[in-house]
Protein backbone atom coordinates (compact mmCIF):
# COMPACT_ATOMS: atom_id res chain seq x y z
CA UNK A 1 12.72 -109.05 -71.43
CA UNK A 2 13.53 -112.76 -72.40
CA UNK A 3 15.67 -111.80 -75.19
CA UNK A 4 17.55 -109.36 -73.15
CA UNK A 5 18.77 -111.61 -70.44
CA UNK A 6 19.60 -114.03 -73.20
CA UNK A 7 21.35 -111.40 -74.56
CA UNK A 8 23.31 -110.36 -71.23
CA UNK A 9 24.11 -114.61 -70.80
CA UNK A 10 25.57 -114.10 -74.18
CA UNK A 11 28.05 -111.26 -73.84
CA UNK A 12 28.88 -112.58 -70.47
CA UNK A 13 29.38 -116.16 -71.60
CA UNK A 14 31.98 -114.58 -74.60
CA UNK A 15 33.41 -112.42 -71.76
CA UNK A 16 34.38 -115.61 -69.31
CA UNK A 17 35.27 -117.14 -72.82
CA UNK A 18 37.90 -114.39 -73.69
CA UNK A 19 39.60 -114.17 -70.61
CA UNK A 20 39.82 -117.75 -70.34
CA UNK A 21 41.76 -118.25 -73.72
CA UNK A 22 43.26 -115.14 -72.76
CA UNK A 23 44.76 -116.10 -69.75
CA UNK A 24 45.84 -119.67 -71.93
CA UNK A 25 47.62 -117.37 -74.33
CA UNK A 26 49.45 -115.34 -71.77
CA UNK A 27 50.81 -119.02 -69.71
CA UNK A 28 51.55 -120.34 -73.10
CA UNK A 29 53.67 -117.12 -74.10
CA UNK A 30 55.41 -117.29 -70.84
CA UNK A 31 56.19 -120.94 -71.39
CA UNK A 32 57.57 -120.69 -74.90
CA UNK A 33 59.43 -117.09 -73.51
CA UNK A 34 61.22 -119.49 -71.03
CA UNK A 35 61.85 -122.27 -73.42
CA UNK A 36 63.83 -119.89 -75.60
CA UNK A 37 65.62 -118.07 -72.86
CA UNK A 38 66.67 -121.23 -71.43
CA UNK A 39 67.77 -122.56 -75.34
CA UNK A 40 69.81 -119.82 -75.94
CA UNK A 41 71.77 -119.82 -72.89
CA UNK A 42 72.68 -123.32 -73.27
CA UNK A 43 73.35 -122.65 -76.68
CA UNK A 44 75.97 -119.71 -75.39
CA UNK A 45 77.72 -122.28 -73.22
CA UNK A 46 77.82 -125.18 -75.35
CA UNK A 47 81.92 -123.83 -76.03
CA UNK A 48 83.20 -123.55 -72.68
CA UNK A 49 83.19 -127.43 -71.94
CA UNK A 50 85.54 -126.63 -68.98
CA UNK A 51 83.77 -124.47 -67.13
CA UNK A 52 80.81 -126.16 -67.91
CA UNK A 53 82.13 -128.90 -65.59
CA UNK A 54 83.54 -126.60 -63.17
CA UNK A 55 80.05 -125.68 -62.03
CA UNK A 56 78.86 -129.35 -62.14
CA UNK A 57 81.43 -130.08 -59.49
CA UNK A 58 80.72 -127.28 -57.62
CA UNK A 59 76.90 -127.97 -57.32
CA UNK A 60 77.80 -131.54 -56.52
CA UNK A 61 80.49 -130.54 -53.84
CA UNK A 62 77.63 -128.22 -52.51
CA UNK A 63 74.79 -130.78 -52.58
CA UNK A 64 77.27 -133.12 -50.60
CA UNK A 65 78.23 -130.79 -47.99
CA UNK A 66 74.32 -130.28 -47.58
CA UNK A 67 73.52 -133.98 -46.94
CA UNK A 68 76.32 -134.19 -44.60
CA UNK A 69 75.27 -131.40 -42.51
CA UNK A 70 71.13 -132.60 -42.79
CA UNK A 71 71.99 -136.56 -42.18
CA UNK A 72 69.84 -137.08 -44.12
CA UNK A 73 68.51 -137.64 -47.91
CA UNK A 74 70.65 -140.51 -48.38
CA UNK A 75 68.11 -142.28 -50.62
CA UNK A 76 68.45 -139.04 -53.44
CA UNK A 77 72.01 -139.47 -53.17
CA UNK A 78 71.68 -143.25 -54.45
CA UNK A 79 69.44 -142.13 -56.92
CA UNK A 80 71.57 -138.96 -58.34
CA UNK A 81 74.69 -141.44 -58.20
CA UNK A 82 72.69 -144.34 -59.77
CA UNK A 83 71.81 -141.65 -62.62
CA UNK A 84 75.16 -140.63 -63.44
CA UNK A 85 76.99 -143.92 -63.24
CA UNK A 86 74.30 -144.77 -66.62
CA UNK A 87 74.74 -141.77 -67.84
CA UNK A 88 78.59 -141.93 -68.00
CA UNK A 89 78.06 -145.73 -69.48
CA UNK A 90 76.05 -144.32 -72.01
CA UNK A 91 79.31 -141.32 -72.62
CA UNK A 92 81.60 -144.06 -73.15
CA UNK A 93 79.29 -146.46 -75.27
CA UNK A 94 79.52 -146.07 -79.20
CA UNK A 95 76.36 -145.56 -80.64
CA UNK A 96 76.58 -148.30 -83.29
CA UNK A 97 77.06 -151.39 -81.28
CA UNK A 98 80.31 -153.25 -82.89
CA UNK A 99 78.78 -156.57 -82.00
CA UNK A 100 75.88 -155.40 -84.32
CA UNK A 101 77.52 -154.26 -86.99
CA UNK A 102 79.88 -157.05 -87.92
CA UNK A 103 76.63 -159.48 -88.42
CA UNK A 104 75.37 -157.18 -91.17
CA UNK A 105 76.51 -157.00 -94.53
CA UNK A 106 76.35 -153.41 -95.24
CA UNK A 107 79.58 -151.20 -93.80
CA UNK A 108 77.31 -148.50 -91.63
CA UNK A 109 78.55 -145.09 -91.90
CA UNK A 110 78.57 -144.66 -87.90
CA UNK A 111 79.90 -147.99 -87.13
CA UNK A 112 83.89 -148.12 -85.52
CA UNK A 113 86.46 -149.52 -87.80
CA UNK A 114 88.22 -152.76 -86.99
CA UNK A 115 90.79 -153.42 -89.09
CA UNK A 116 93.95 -151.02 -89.83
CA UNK A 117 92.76 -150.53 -93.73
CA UNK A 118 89.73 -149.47 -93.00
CA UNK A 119 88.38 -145.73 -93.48
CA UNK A 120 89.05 -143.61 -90.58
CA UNK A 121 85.75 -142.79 -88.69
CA UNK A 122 85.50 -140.77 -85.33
CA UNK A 123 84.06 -142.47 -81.84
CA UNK A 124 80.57 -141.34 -81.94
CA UNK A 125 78.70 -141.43 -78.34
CA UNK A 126 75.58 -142.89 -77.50
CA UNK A 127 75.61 -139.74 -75.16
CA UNK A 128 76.77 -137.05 -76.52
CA UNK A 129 78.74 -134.85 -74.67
CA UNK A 130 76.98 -131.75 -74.34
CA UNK A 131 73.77 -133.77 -73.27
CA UNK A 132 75.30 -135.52 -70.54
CA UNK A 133 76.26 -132.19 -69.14
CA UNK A 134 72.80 -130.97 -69.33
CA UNK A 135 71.46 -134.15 -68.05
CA UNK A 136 73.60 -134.20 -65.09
CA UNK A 137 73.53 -130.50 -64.44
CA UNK A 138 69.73 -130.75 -64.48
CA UNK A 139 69.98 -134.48 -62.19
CA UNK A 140 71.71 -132.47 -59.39
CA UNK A 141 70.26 -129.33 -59.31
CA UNK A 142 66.67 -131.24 -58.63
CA UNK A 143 68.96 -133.53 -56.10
CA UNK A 144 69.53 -130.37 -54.70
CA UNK A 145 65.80 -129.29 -54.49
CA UNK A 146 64.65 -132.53 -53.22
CA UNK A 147 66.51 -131.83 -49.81
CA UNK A 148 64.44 -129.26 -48.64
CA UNK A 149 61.27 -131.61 -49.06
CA UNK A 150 61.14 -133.81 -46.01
CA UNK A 151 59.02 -136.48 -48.11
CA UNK A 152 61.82 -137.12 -49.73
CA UNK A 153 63.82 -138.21 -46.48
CA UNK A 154 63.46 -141.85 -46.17
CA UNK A 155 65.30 -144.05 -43.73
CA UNK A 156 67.99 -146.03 -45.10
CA UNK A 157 71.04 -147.67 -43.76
CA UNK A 158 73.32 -145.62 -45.92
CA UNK A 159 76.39 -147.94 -46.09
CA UNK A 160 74.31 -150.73 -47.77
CA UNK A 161 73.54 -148.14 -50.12
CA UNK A 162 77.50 -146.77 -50.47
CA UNK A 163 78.58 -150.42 -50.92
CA UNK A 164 75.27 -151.33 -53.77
CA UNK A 165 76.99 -148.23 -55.56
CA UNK A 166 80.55 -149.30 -55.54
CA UNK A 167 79.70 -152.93 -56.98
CA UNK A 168 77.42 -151.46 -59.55
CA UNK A 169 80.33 -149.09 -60.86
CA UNK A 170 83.15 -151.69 -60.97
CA UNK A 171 80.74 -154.50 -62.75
CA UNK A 172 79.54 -151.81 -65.30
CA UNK A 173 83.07 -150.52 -65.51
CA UNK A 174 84.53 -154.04 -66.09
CA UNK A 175 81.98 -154.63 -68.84
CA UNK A 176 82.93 -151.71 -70.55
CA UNK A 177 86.59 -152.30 -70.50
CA UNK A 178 85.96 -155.68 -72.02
CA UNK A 179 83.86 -154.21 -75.03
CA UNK A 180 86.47 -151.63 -75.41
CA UNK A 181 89.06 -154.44 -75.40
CA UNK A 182 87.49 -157.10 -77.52
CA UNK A 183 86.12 -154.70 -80.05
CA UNK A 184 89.60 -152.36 -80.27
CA UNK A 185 88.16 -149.07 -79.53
CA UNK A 186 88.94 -146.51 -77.34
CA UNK A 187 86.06 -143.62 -76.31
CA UNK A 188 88.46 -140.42 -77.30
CA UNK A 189 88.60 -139.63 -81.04
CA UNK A 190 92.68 -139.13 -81.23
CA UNK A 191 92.24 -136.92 -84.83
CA UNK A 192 92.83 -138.53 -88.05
CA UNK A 193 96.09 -140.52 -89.15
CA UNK A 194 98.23 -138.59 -91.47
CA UNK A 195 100.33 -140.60 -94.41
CA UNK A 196 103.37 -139.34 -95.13
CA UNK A 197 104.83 -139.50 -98.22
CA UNK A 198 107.72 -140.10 -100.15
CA UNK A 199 110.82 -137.70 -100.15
CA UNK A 200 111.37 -135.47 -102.77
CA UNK A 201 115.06 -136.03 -103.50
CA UNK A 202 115.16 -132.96 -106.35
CA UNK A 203 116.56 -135.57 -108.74
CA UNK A 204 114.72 -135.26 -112.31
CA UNK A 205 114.07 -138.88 -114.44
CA UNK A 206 115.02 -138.03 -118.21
């Protein structure tokens, strides 16, 4: 009799076991499912960059008209604004710091030229393009979200708030302009310079 419960504790212990690492599989499957899904379609609209930012606007325009008409929420509207304003910093920062790169000796193959002789190099971002979209796509559809929590719904005095915005975006704007000025950089890669050369006049040298 004793070996035949331990035998029944057995077979039900590898029973709770199995559909325990079963059910794991099955959450894990529908994780990675998602994560692929989700990867491919931002892989298929990676191309349309206009459209892209179409629908940005749109879910802003629609997550504005939705604070006005709660009154409310103002403190995730600081936050998603606070969140693009470094974000679009970070689109209009190089990635190699010029200030860096002139205190080394080696010529880094991502850093911005500075002279007129120098090899022609395009303005990499410290934020790429592509990834700010997805950042702020993802920053405003959670804004979004977050109105329909009331935890979320904390009393401010939202024109302190509008005004803390406005002085943070012309100070980081200001600084940016100067770096762009003192280093001689712009943040749009214009395509590379083409040398003409000299005239061929037909005339043959004998």
């Amino acid at each position: 009799r004793r070996r035949r419960r331990r035998r029944k504790e057995r077979s039900s212990m590898q029973a709770d076991t199995g559909s325990s690492s079963g059910g794991a599989s099955f959450t894990t499957k529908l994780f990675h499912t998602i994560a692929v899904r989700h990867q491919h379609f931002l892989d298929l609209t990676a191309p349309h960059v206009v459209p892209r930012w179409v629908v940005f606007v749109l879910c802003v325009v629609l997550f504005c008209v939705r604070i006005y008409s709660l009154k409310g929420w103002y403190i995730i509207v600081y936050a998603l604004g606070i969140f693009l304003l470094n974000n679009l910093i970070a689109f209009l920062t190089p990635r190699y710091d010029p200030a860096l790169t002139e205190l080394e000796d080696d010529d880094d193959a991502g850093s911005l030229p500075t002279k007129q002789d120098q090899e022609f190099r395009p303005f990499v971002r410290r934020l790429p393009e592509f990834k700010f979209w997805v950042s702020a796509q993802r920053a405003a559809a959670l804004a979004f979200l977050s109105t329909f929590f009331q935890v979320f719904n904390v009393p401010v005095f939202w024109p302190i708030l509008v005004l803390y915005w406005f002085v943070l975006f012309f100070v980081s704007m200001k600084r940016q302009i100067r770096h762009m000025i003192k280093y001689k950089y712009v943040p749009v890669t214009m395509g590379k310079p083409k040398h003409k050369g000299k005239e061929d006049t037909g005339a043959v040298v004998r």
